[in-house]
C-alpha atoms as a PDB file:
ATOM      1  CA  UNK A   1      16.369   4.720  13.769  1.00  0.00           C
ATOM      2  CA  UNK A   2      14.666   4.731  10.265  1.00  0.00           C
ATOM      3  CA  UNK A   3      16.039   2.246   7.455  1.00  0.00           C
ATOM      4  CA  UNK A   4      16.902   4.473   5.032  1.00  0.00           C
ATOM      5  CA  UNK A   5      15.893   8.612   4.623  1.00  0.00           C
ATOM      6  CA  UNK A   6      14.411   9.685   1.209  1.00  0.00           C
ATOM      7  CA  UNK A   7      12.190  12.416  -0.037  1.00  0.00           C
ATOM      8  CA  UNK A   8      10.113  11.905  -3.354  1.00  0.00           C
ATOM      9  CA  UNK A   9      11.051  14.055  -6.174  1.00  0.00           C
ATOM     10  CA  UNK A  10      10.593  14.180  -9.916  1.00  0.00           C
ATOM     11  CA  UNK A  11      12.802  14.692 -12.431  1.00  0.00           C
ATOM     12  CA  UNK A  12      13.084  13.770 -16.069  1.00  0.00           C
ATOM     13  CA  UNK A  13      15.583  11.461 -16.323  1.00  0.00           C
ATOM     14  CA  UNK A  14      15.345   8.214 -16.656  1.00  0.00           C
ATOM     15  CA  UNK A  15      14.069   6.027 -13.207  1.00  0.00           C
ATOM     16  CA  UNK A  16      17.309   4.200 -12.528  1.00  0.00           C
ATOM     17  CA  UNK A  17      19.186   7.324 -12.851  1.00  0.00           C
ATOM     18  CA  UNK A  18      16.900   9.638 -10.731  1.00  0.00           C
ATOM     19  CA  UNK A  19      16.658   6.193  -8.797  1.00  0.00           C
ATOM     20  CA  UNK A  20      20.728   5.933  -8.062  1.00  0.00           C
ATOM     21  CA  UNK A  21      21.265   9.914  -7.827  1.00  0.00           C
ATOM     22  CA  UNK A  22      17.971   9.291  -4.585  1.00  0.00           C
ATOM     23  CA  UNK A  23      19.714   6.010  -3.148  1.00  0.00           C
ATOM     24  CA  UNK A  24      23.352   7.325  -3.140  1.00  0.00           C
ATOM     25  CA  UNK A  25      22.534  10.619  -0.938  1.00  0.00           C
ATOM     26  CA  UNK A  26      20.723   8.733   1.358  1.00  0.00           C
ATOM     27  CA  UNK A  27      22.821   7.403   4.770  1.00  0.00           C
ATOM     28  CA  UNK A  28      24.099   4.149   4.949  1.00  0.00           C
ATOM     29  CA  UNK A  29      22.257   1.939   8.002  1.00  0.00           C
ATOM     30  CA  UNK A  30      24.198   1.075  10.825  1.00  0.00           C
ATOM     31  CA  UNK A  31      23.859  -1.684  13.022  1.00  0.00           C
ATOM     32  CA  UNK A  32      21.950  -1.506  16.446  1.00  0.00           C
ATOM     33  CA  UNK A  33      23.394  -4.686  17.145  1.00  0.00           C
ATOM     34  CA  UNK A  34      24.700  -7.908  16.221  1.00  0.00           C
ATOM     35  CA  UNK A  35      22.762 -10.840  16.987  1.00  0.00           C
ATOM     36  CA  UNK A  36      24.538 -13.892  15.998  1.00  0.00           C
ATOM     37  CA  UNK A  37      25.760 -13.666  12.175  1.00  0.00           C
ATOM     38  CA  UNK A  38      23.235 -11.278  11.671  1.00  0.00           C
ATOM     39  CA  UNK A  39      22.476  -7.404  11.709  1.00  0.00           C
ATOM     40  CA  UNK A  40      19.515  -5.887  13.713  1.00  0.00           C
ATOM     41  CA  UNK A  41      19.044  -2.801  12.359  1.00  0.00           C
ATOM     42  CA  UNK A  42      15.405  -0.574  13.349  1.00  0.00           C
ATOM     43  CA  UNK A  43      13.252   0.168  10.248  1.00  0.00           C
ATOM     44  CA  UNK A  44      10.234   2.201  10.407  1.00  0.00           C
ATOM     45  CA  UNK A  45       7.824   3.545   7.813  1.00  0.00           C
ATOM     46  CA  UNK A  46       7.665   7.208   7.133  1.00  0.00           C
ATOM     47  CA  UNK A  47       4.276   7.050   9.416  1.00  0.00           C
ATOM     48  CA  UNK A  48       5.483   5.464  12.366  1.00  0.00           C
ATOM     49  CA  UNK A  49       9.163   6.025  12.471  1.00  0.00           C
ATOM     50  CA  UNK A  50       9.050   5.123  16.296  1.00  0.00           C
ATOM     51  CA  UNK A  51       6.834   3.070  18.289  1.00  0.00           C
ATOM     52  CA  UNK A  52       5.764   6.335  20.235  1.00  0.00           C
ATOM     53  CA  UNK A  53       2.086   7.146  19.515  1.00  0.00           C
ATOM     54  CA  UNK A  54       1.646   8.926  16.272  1.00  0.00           C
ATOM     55  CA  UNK A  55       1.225  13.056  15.964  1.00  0.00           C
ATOM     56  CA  UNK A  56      -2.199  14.732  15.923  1.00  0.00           C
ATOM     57  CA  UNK A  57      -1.544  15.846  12.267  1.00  0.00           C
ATOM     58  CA  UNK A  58      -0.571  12.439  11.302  1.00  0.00           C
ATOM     59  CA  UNK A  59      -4.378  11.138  12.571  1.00  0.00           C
ATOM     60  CA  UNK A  60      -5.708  14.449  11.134  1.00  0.00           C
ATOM     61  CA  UNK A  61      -4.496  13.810   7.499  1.00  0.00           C
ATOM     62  CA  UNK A  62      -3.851  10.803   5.182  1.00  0.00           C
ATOM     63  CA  UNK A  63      -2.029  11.049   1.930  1.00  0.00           C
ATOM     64  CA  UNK A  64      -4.280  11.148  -1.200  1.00  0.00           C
ATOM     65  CA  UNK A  65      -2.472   8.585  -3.745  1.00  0.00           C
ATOM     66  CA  UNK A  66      -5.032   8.518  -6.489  1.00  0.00           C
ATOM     67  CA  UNK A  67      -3.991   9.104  -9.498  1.00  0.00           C
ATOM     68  CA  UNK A  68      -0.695  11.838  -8.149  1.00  0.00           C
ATOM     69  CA  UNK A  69      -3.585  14.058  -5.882  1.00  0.00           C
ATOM     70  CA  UNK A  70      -0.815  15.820  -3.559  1.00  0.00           C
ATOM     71  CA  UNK A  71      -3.821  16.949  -1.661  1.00  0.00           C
ATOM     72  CA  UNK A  72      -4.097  15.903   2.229  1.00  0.00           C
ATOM     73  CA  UNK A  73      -7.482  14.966   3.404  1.00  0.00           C
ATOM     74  CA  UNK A  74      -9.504  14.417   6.652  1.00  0.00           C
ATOM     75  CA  UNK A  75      -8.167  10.420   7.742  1.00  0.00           C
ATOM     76  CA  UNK A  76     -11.295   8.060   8.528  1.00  0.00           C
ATOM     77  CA  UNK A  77     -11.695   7.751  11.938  1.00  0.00           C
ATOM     78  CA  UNK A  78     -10.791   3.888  11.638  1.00  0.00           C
ATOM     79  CA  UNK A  79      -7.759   4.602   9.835  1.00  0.00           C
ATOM     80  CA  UNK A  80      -6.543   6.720  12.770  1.00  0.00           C
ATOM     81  CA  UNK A  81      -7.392   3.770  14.899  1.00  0.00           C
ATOM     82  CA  UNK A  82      -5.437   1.651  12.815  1.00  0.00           C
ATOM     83  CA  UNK A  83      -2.332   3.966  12.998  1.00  0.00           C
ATOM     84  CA  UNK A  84      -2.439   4.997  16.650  1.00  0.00           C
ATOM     85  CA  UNK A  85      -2.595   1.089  16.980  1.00  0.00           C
ATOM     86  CA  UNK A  86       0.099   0.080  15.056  1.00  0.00           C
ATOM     87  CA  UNK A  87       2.089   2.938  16.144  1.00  0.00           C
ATOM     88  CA  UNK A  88       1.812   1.115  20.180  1.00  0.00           C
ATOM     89  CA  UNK A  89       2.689  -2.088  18.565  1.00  0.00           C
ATOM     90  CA  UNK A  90       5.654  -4.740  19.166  1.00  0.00           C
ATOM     91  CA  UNK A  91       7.571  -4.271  15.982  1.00  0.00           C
ATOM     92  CA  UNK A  92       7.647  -6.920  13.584  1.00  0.00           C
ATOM     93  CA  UNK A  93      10.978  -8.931  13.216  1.00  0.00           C
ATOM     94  CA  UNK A  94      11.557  -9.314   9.552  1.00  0.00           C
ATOM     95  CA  UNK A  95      15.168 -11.265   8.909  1.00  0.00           C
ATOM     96  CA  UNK A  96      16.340 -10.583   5.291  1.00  0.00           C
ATOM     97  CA  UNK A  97      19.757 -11.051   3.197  1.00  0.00           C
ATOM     98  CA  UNK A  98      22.743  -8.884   4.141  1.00  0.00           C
ATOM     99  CA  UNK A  99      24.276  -7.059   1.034  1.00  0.00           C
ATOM    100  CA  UNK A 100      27.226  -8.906  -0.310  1.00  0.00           C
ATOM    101  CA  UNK A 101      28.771  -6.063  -0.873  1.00  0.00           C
ATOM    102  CA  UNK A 102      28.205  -3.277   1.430  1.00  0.00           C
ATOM    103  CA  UNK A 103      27.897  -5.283   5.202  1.00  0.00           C
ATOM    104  CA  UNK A 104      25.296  -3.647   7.085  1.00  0.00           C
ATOM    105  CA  UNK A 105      23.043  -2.950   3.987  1.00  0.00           C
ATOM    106  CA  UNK A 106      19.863  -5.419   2.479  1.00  0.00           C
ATOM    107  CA  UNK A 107      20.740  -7.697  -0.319  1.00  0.00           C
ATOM    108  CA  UNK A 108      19.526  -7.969  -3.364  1.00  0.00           C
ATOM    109  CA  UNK A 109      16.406 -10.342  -2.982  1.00  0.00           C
ATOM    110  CA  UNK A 110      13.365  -8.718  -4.326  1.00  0.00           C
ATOM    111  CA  UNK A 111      11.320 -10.865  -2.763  1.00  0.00           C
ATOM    112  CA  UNK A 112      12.496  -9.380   0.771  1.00  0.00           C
ATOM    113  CA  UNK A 113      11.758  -6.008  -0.744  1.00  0.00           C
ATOM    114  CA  UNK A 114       8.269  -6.953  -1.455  1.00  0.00           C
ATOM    115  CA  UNK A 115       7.401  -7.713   1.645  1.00  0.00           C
ATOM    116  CA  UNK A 116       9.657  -4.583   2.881  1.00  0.00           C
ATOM    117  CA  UNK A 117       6.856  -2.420   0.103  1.00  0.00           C
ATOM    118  CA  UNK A 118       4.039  -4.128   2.341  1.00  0.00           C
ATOM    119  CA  UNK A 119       5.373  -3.111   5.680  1.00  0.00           C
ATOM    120  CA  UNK A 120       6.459  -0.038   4.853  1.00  0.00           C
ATOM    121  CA  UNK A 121       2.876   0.556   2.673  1.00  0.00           C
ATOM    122  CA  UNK A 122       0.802   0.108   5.924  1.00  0.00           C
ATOM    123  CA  UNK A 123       2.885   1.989   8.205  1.00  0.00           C
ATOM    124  CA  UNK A 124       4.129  -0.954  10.443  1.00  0.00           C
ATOM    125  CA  UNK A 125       6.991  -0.350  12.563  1.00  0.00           C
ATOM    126  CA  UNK A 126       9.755  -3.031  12.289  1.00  0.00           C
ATOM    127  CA  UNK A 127      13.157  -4.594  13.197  1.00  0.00           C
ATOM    128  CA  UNK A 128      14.984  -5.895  10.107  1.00  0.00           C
ATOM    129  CA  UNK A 129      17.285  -8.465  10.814  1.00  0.00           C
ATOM    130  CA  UNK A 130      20.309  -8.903   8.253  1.00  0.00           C
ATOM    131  CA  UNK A 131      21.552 -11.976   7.449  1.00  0.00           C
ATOM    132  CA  UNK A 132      24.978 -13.680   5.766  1.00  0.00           C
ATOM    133  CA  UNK A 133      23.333 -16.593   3.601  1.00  0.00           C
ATOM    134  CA  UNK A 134      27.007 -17.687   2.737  1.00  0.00           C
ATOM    135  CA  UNK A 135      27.112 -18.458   6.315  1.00  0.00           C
ATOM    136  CA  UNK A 136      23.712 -19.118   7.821  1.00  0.00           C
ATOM    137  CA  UNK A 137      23.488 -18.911  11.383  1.00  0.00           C
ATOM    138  CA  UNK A 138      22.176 -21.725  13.332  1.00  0.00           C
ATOM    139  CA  UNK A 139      19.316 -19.702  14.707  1.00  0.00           C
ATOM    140  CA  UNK A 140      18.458 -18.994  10.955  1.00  0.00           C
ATOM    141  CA  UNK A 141      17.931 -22.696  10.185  1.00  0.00           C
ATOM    142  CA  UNK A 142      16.249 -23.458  13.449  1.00  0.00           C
ATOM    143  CA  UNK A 143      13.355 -20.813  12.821  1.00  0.00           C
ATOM    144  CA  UNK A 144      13.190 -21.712   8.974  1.00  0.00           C
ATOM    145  CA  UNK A 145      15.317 -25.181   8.660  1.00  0.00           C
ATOM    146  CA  UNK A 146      15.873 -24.485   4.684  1.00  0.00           C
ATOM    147  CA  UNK A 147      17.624 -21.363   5.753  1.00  0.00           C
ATOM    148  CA  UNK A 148      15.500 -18.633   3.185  1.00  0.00           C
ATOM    149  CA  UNK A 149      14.162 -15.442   3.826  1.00  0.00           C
ATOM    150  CA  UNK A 150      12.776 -13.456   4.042  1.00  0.00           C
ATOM    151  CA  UNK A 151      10.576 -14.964   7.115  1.00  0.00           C
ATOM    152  CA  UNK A 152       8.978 -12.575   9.591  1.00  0.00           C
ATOM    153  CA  UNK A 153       8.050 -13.013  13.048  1.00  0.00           C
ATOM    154  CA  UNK A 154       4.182 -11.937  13.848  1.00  0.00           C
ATOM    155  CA  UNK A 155       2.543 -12.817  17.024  1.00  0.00           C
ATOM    156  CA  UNK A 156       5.438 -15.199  18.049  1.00  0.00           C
ATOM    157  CA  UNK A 157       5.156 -17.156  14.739  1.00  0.00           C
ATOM    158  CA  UNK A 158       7.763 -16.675  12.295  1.00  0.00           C
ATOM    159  CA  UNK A 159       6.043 -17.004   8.669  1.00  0.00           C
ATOM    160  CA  UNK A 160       8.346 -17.418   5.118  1.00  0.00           C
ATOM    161  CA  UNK A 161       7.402 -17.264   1.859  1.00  0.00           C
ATOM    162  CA  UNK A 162       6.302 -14.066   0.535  1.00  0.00           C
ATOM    163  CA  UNK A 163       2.868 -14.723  -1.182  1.00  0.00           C
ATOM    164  CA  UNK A 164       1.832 -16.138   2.564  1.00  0.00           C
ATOM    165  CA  UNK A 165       3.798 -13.122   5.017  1.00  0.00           C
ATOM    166  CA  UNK A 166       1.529 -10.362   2.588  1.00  0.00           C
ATOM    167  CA  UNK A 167      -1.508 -12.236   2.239  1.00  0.00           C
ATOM    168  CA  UNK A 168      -1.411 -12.491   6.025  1.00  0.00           C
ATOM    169  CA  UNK A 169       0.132  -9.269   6.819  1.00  0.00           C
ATOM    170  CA  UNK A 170      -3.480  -7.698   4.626  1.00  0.00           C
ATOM    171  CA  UNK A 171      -5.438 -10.012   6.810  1.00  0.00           C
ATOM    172  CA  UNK A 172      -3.778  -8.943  10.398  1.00  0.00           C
ATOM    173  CA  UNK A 173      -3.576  -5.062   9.421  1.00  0.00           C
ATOM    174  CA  UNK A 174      -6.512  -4.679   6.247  1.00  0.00           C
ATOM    175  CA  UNK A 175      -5.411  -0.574   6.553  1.00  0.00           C
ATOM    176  CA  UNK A 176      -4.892   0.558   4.243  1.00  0.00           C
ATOM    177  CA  UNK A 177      -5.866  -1.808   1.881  1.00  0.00           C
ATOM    178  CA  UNK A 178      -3.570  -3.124  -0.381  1.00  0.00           C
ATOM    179  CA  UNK A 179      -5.170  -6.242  -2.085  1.00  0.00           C
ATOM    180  CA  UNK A 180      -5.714  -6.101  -5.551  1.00  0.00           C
ATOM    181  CA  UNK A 181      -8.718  -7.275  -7.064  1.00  0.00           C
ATOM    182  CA  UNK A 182      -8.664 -11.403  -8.365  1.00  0.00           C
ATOM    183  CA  UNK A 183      -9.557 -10.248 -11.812  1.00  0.00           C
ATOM    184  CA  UNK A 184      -6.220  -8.023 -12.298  1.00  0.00           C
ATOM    185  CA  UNK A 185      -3.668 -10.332  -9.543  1.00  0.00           C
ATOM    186  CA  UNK A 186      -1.849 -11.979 -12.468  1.00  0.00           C
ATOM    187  CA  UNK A 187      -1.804  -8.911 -14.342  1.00  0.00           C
ATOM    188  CA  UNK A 188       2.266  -8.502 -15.368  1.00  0.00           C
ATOM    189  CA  UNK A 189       3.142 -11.865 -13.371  1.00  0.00           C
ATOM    190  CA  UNK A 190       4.703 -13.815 -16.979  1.00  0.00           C
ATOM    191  CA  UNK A 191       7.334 -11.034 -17.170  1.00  0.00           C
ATOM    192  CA  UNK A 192      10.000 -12.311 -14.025  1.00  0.00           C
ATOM    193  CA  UNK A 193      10.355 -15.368 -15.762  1.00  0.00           C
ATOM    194  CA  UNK A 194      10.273 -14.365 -19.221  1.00  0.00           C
ATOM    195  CA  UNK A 195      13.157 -12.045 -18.267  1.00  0.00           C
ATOM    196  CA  UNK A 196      15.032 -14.868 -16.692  1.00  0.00           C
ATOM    197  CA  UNK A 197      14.599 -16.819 -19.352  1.00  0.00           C
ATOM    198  CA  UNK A 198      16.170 -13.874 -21.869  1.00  0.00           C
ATOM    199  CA  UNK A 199      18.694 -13.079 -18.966  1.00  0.00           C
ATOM    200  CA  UNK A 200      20.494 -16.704 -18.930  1.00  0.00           C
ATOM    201  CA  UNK A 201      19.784 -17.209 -22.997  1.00  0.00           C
ATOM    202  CA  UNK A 202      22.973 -17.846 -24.536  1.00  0.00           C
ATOM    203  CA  UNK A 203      21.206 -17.956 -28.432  1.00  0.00           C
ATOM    204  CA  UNK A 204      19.977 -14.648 -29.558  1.00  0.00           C
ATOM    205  CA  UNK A 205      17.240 -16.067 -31.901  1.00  0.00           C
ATOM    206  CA  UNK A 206      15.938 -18.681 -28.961  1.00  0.00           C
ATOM    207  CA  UNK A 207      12.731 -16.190 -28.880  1.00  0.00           C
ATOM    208  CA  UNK A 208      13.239 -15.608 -25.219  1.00  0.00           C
ATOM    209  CA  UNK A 209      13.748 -11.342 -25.667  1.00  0.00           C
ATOM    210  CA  UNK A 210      10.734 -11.812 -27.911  1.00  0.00           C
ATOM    211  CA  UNK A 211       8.977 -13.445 -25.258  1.00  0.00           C
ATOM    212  CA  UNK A 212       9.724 -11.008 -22.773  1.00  0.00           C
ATOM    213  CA  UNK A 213       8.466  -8.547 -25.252  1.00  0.00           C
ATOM    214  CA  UNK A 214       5.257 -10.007 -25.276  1.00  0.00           C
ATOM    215  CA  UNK A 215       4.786 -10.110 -22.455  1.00  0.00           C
ATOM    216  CA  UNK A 216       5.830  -6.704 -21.741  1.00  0.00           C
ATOM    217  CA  UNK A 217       4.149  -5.232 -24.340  1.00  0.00           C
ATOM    218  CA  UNK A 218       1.142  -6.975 -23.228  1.00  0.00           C
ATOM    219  CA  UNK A 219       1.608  -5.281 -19.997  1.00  0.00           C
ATOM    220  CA  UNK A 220       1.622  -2.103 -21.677  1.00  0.00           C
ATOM    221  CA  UNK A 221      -1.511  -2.046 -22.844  1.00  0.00           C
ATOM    222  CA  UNK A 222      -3.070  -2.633 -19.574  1.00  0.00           C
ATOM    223  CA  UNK A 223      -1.703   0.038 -18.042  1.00  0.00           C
ATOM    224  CA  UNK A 224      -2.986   2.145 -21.069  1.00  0.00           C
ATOM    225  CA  UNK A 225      -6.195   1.177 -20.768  1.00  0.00           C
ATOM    226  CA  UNK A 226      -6.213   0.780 -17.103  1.00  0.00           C
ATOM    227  CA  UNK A 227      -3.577   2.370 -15.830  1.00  0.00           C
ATOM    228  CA  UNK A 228      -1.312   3.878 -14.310  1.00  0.00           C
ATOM    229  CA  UNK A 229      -1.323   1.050 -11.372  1.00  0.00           C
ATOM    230  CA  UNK A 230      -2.457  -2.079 -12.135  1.00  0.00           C
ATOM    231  CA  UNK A 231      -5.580  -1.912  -9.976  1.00  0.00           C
ATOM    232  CA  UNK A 232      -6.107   1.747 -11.423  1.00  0.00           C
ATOM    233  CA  UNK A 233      -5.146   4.846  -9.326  1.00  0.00           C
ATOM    234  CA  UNK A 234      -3.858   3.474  -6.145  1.00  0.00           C
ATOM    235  CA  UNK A 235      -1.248   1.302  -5.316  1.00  0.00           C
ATOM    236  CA  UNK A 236      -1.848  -2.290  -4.605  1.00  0.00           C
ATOM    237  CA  UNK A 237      -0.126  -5.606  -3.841  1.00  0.00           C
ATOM    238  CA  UNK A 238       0.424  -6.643  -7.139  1.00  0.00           C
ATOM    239  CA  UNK A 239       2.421  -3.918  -7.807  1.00  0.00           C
ATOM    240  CA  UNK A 240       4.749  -3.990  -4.429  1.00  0.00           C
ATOM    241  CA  UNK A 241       5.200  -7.781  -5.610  1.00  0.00           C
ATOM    242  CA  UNK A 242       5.872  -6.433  -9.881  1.00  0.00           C
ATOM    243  CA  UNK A 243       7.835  -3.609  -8.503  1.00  0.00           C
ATOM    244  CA  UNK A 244      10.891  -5.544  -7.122  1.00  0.00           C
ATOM    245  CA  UNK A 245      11.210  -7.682 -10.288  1.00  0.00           C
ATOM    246  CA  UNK A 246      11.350  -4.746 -12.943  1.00  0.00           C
ATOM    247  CA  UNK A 247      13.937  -3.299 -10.998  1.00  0.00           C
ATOM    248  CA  UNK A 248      15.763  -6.592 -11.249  1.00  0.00           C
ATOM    249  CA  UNK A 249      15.360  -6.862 -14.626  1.00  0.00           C
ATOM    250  CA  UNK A 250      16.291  -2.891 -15.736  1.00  0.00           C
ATOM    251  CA  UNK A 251      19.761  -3.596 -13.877  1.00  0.00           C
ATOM    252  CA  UNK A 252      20.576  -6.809 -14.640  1.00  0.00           C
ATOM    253  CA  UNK A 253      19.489  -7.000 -18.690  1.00  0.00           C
ATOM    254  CA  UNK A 254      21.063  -3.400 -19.053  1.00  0.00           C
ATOM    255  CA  UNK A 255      24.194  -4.505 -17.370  1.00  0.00           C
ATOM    256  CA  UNK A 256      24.486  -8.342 -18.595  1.00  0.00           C
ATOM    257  CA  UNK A 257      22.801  -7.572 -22.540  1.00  0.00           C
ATOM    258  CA  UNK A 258      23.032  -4.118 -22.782  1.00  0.00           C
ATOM    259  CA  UNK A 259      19.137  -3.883 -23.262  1.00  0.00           C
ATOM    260  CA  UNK A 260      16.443  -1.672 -21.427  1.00  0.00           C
ATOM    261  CA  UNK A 261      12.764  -1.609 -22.357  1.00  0.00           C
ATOM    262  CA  UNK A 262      11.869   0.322 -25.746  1.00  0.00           C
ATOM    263  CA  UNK A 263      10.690   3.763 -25.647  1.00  0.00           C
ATOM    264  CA  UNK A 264       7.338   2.421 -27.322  1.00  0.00           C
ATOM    265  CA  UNK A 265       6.350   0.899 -23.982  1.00  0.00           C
ATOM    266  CA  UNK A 266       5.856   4.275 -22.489  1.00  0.00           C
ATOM    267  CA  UNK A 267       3.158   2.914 -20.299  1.00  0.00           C
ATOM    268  CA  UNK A 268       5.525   0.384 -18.804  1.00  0.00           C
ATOM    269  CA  UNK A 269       8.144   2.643 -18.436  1.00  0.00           C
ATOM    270  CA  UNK A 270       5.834   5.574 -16.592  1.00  0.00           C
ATOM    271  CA  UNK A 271       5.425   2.891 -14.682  1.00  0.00           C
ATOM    272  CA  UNK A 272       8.657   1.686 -13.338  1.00  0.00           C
ATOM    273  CA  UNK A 273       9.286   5.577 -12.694  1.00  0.00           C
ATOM    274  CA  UNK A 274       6.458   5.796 -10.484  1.00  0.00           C
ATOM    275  CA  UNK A 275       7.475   2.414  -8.394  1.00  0.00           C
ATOM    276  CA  UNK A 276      10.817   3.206  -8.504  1.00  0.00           C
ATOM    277  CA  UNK A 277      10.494   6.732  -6.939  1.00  0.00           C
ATOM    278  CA  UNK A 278       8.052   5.592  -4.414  1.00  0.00           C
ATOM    279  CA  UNK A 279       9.332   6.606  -1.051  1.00  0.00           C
ATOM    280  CA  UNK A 280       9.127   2.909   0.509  1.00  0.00           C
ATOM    281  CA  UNK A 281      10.708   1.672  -2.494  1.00  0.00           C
ATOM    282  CA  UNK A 282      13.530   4.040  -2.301  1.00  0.00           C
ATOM    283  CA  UNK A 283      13.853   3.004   1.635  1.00  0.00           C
ATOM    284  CA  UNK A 284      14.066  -0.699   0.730  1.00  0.00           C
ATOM    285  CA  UNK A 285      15.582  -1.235  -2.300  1.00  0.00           C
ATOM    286  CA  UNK A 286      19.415  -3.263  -3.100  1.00  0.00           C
ATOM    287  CA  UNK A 287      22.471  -1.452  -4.449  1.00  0.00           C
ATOM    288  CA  UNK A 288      23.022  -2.136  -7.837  1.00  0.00           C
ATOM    289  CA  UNK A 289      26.537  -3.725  -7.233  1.00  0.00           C
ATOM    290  CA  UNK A 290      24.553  -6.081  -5.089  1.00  0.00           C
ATOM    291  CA  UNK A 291      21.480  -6.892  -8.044  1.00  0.00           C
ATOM    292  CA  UNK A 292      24.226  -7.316 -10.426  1.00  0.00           C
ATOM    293  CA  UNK A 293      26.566  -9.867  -8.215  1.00  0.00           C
ATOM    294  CA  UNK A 294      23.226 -11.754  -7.166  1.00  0.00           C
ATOM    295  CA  UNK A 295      22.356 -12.757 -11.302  1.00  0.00           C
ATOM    296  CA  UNK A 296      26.311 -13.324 -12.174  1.00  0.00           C
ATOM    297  CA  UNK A 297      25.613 -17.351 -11.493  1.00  0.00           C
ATOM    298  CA  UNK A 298      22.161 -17.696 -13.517  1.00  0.00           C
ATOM    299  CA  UNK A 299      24.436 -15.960 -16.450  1.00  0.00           C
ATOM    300  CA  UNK A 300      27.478 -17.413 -16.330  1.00  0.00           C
ATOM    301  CA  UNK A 301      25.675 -21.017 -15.278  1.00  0.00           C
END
């Protein structure tokens, strides 16, 4: 059973609102089975749906990504390795926060939907695992004793933290590459806290929307200049880790401060329309309700 269906498309409205009108028409998940307090639900990327070896035309063909080429070319011979491989695999067990508001749907944590990007990115089949942190299940705490995800179980070891489940994840499966270069990693990483900061601000003239401006704006010009990823033309771990968090922050500052980021930052804002209509980011990412609920205590704190 696949996570979540979804078809790219463009439009010209803005990316939350193509984004919503996308999420909304596509099927709820339903539970395989429950497994203690949690949810098992079968998630597959749109290359490996099933653990079933993969089509001839999927070895045949691999998507061109650079720069919006639709066209399909000839797949390496080692990339077809790599999928017909990962298509035999054991799926990987990846144990993530349950929607607070729509049981049997993933939370809001965009940290889990990071490392959901990665998976899906490389074509790994995979059993997500939904979880009630209100109520952690004992078998939570006994895999990871401080009871976070996401955590993901590969070769028999269950890893958390998701700077350490990518980085190993690029190591254990390097196609198709997704590391980005040391010189550009940090590119865009101020702007999570910087919104945070402007999120929870009580004072409007504390500097923190200034701050996040900056930082935005700063942003910005890197894409102009080196755009429209932040490795160039392809997609690349910094941006399945940047995606998440500007997704955050468009819900949460539009709905908590009635603010969105200028029109002048058209760069940025290409951008976010670009992650935000990315298949695997349509396939993994939280209802609003739930991104909204999940900030509430770091604004009213």
């Amino acid at each position: 059973m696949s996570f979540f269906s979804a078809t790219r498309a463009t439009s010209s409205r803005s990316p939350l609102a193509s984004l919503c009108d996308r999420a909304a028409s596509s099927p709820a998940p339903t539970g395989s089975g429950e497994l203690g307090m949690g949810v098992l639900l079968r998630g597959a990327s749109a290359a490996a749906a099933t653990t079933a070896a993969p089509s001839s035309a999927l070895l045949a063909t691999t998507f061109c990504r650079a720069r919006g080429c639709g066209r399909l070319l000839p797949a390496a011979p080692r990339l077809q390795r790599a999928f017909a491989a990962r298509a035999s695999a054991q799926p990987l067990e990846v144990c993530a926060k349950e929607s607070i508001t729509v049981p049997g749907r993933l939370g809001d944590c965009p940290f889990t939907q990071r490392v959901l990007l990665t998976i899906e990115e490389k074509h790994l089949p995979y059993d997500l695992k939904l979880v009630n942190l209100a109520n952690k299940p004992d078998w939570l705490l006994e895999i990871n004793p401080e009871g976070k995800v996401p955590i993901v179980k590969l070769e028999d070891k269950w890893i958390a933290d998701s700077d350490v489940i990518t980085q190993t994840l690029e190591e254990k499966y390097p196609e198709p590459p997704l590391a980005t270069p040391p010189d550009k990693a940090s590119v865009g990483s101020k702007i999570f806290s910087t919104f945070i900061g402007f999120l929870k601000s009580k004072d409007p003239s504390d500097g923190t929307e200034q701050a996040l401006l900056d930082e935005l704006t700063s942003f910005d010009s890197h894409l102009k200049d080196n755009g429209p990823f932040i490795n160039g033309g392809a997609i690349s771990a910094a941006d399945l880790s940047l995606g998440p968090k500007l997704y955050h922050m468009e819900i949460a500052l539009g709905h908590y401060k009635n603010w969105s980021v200028p029109d002048s930052l058209s760069h940025v804002k290409q951008y976010m329309k670009s992650i935000f209509s990315m298949n695997s980011f349509v396939k993994t990412l939280a209802l609003h309700e739930d991104v909204i609920a999940g900030w509430r205590p770091k604004v009213m704190g």
